[in-house]
C-alpha atoms as a PDB file:
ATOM      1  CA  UNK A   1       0.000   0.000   0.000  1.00  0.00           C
ATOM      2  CA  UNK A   2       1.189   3.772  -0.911  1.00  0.00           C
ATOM      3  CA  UNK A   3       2.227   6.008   1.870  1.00  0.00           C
ATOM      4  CA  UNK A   4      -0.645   8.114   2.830  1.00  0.00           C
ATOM      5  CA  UNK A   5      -0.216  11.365   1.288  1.00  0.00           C
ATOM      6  CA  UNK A   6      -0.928  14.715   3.282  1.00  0.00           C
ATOM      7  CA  UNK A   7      -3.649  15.632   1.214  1.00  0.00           C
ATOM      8  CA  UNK A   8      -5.372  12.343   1.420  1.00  0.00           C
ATOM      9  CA  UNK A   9      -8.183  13.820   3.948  1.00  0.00           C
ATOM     10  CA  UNK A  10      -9.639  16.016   0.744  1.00  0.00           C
ATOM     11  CA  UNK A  11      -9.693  12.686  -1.780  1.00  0.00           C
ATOM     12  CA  UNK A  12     -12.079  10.988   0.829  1.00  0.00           C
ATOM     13  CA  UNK A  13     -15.680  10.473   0.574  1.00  0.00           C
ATOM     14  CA  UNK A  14     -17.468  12.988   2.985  1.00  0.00           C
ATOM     15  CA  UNK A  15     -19.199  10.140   4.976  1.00  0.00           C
ATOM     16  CA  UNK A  16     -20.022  10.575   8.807  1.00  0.00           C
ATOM     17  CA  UNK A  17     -16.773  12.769   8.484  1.00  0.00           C
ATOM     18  CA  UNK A  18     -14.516  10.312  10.907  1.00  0.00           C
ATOM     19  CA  UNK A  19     -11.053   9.584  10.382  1.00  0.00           C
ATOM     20  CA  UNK A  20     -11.311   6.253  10.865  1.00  0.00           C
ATOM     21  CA  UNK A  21     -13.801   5.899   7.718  1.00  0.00           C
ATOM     22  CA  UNK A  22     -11.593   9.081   5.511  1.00  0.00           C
ATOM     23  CA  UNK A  23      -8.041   7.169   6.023  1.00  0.00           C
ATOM     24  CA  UNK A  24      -6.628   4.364   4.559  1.00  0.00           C
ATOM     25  CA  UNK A  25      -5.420   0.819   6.481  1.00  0.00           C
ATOM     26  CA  UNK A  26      -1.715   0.866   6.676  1.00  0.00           C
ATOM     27  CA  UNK A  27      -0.970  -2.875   6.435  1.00  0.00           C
ATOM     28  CA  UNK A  28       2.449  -4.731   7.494  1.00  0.00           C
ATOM     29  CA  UNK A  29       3.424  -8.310   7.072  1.00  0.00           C
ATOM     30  CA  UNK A  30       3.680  -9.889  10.840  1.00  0.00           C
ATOM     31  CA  UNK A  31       5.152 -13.095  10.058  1.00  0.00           C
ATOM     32  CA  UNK A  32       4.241 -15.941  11.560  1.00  0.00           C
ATOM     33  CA  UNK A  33       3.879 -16.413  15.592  1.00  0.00           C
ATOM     34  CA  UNK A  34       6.805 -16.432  17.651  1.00  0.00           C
ATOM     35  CA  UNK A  35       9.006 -15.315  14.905  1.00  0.00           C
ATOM     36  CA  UNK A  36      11.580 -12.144  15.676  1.00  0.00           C
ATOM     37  CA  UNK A  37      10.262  -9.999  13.121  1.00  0.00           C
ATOM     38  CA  UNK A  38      13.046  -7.336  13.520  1.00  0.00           C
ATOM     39  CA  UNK A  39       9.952  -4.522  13.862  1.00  0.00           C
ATOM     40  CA  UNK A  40       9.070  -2.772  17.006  1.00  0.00           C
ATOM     41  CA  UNK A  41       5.161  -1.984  17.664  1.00  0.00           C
ATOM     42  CA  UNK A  42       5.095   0.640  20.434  1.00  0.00           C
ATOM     43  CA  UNK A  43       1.564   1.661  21.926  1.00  0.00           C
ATOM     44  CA  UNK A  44       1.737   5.599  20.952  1.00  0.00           C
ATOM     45  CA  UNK A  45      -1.687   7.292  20.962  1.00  0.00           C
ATOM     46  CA  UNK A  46      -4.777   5.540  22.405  1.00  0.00           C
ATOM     47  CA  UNK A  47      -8.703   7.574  21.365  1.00  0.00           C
ATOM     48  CA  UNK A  48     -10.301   8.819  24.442  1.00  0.00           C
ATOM     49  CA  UNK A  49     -13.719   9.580  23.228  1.00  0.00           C
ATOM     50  CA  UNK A  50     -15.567  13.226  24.560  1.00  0.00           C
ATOM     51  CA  UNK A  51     -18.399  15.001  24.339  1.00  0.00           C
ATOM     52  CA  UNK A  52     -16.932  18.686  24.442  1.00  0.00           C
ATOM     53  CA  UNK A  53     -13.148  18.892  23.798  1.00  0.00           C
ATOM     54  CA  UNK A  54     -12.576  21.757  25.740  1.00  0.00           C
ATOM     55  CA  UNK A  55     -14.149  20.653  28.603  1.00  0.00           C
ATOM     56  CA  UNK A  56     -12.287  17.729  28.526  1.00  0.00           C
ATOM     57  CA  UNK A  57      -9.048  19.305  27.691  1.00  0.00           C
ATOM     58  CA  UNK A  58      -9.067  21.300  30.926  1.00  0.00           C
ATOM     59  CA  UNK A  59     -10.143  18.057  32.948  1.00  0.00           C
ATOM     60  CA  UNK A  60      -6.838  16.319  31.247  1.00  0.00           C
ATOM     61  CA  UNK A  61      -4.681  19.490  31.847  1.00  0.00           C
ATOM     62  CA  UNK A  62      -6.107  21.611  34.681  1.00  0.00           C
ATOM     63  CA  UNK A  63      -7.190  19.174  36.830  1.00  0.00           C
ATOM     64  CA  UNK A  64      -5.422  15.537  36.335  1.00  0.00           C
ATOM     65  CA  UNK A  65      -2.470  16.961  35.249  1.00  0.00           C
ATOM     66  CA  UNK A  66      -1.463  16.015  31.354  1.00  0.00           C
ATOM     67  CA  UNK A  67       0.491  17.860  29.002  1.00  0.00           C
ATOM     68  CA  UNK A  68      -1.210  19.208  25.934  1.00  0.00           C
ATOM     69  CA  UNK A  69       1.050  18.209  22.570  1.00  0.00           C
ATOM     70  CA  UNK A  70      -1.009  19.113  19.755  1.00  0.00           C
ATOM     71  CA  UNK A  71      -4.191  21.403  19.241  1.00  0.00           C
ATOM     72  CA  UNK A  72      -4.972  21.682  15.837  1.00  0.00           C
ATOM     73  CA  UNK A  73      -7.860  22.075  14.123  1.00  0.00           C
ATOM     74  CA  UNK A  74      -8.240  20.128  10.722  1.00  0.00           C
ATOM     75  CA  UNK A  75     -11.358  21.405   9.493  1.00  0.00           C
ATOM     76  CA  UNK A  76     -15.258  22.289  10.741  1.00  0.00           C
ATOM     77  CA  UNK A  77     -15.533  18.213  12.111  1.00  0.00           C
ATOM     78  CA  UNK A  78     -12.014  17.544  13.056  1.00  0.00           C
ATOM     79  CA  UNK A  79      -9.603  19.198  16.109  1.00  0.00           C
ATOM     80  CA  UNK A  80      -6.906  16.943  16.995  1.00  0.00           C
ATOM     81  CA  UNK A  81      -6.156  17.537  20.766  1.00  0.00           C
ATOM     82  CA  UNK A  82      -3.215  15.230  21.949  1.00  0.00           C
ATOM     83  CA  UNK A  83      -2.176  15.012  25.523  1.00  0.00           C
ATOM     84  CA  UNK A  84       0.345  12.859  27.300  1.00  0.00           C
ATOM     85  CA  UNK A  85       0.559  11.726  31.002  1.00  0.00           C
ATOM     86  CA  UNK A  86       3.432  12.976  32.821  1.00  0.00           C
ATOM     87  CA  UNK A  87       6.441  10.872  31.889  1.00  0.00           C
ATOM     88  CA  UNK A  88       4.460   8.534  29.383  1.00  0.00           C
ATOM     89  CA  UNK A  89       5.641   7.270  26.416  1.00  0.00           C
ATOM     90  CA  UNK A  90       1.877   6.920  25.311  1.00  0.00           C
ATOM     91  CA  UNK A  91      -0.842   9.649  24.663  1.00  0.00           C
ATOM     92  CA  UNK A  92      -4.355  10.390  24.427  1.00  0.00           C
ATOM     93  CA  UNK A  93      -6.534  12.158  21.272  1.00  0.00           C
ATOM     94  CA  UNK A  94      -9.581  13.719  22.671  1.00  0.00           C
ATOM     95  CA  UNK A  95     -11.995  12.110  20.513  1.00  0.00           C
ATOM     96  CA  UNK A  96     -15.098  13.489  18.971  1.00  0.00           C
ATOM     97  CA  UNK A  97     -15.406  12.287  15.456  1.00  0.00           C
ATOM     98  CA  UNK A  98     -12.064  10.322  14.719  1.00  0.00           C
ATOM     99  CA  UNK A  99     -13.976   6.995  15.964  1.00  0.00           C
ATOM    100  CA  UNK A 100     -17.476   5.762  16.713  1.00  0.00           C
ATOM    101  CA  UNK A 101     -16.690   5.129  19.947  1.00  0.00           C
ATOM    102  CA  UNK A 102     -19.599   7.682  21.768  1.00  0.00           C
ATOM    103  CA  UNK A 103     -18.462  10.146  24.800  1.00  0.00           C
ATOM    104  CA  UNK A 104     -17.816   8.057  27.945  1.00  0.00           C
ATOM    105  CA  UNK A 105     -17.144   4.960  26.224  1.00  0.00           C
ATOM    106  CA  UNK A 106     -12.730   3.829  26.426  1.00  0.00           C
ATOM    107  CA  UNK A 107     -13.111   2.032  29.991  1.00  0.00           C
ATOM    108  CA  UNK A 108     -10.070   0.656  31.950  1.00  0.00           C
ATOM    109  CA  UNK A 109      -7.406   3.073  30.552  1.00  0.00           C
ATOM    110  CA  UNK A 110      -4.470   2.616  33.053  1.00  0.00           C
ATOM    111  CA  UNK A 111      -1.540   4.401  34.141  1.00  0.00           C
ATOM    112  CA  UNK A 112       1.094   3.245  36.387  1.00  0.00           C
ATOM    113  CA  UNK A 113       2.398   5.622  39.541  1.00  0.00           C
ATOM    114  CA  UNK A 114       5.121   5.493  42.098  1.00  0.00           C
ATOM    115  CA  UNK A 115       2.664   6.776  44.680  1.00  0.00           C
ATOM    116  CA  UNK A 116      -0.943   5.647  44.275  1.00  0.00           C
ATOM    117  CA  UNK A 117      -1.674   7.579  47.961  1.00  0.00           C
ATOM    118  CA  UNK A 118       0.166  10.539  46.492  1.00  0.00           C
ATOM    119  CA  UNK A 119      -1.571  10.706  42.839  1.00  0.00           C
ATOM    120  CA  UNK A 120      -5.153  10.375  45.075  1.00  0.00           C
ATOM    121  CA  UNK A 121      -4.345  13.058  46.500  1.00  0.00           C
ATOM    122  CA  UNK A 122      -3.308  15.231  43.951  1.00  0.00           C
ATOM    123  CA  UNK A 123      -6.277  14.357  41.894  1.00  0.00           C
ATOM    124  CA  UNK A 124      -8.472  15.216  44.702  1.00  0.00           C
ATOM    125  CA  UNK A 125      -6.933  18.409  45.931  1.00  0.00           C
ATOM    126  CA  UNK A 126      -7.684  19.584  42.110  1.00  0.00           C
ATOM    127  CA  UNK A 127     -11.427  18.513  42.307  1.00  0.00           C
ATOM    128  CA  UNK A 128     -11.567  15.292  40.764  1.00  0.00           C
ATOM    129  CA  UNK A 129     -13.479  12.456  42.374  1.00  0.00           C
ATOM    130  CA  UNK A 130     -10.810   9.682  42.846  1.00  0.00           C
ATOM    131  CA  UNK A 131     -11.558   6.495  44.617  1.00  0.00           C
ATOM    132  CA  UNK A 132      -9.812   5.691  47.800  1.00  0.00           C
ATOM    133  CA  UNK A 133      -6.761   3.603  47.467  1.00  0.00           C
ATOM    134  CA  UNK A 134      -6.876  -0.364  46.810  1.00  0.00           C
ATOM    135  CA  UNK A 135      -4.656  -2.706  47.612  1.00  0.00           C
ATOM    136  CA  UNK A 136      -4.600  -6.400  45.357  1.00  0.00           C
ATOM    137  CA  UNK A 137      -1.113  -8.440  45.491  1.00  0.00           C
ATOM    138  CA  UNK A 138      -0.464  -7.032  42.255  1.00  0.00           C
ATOM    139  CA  UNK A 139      -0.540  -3.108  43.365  1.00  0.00           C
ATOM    140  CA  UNK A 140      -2.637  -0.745  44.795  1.00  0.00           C
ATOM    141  CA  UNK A 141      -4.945   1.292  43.092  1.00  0.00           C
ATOM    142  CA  UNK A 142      -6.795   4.148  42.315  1.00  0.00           C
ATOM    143  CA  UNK A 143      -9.892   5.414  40.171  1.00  0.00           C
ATOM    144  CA  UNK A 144     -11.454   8.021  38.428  1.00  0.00           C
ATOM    145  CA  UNK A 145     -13.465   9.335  35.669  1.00  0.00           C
ATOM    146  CA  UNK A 146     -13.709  12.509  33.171  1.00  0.00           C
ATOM    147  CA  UNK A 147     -16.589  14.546  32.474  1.00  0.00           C
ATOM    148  CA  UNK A 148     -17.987  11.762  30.086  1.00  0.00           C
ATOM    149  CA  UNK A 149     -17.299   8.650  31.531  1.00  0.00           C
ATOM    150  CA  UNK A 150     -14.177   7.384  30.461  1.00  0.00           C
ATOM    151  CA  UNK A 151     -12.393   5.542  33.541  1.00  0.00           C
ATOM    152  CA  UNK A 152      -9.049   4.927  34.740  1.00  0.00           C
ATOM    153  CA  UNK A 153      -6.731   3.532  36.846  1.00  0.00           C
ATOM    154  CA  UNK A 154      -3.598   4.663  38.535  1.00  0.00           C
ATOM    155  CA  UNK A 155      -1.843   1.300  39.887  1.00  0.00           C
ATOM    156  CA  UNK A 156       1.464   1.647  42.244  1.00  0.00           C
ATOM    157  CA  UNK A 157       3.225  -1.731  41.321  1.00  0.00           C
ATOM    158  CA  UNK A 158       3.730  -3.582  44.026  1.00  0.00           C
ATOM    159  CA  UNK A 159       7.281  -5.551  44.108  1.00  0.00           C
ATOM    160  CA  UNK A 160       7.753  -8.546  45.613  1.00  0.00           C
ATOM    161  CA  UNK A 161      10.242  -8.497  48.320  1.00  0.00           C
END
């Protein structure tokens, strides 16, 4: 398949005006399993669908504490917001037409913390509703929502001693 150009958006059918539907598959060959393919496949940018970006952008940013990469707005139906967690390697798009996924609906996004105590209590102190800690053998954790639903989880890995 052909690199995707940057004017690929405007040779798109119109559709429901997502990204997902306007954008070509980019396709690579696996190989079979459990063979070294020589090809790294890192987790880079994960959809978190919303309702009202800016709303949602000052939850992220204000309140939880992300850093905003990227606002840019593409045209009337697309703004691409991108925000990364403090020290993440991964980041979020605020999404409200690049999937079909409607507002509220990623579940189980997870971050990992040194301090789950310490993160509650950040979140909290900026007024976000954050469950009280958790302990499991495999860490302890903490919860919370945005605006529309989408939940998360801050886990302190616990190591075994």
């Amino acid at each position: 398949m052909p690199p995707i150009r940057p004017d690929a958006l405007a040779d798109q059918p119109e559709g429901d005006g997502t990204i997902s539907q306007r954008l070509p598959l980019a396709h690579a060959s696996l190989g079979t399993p459990g063979e070294n393919r020589g090809m790294d496949m890192r987790l880079e940018l994960v959809p978190v669908p919303v309702a009202d970006i800016d709303r949602a952008k000052s939850f992220y940013v204000d309140q939880v504490g992300f850093v905003a990469d990227h606002d840019v707005t593409v045209d009337e139906n697309v703004r691409f917001v991108q925000l990364t967690p403090p020290g993440s390697a991964c980041s979020i798009v605020l999404d409200r037409n690049l999937t079909d996924m409607p507002p509220g609906a990623q579940r189980g996004l997870q971050v990992v913390v040194e301090d789950a105590d310490g993160v509650r209590s950040q979140l909290v102190a900026a007024g976000v509703e954050a469950s009280e800690v958790e302990e499991f053998p495999w860490g302890r954790f903490t919860y919370f929502s945005d605006p529309d639903g989408n939940t998360w989880a801050c886990q302190q890995i616990i190591r075994p001693e």
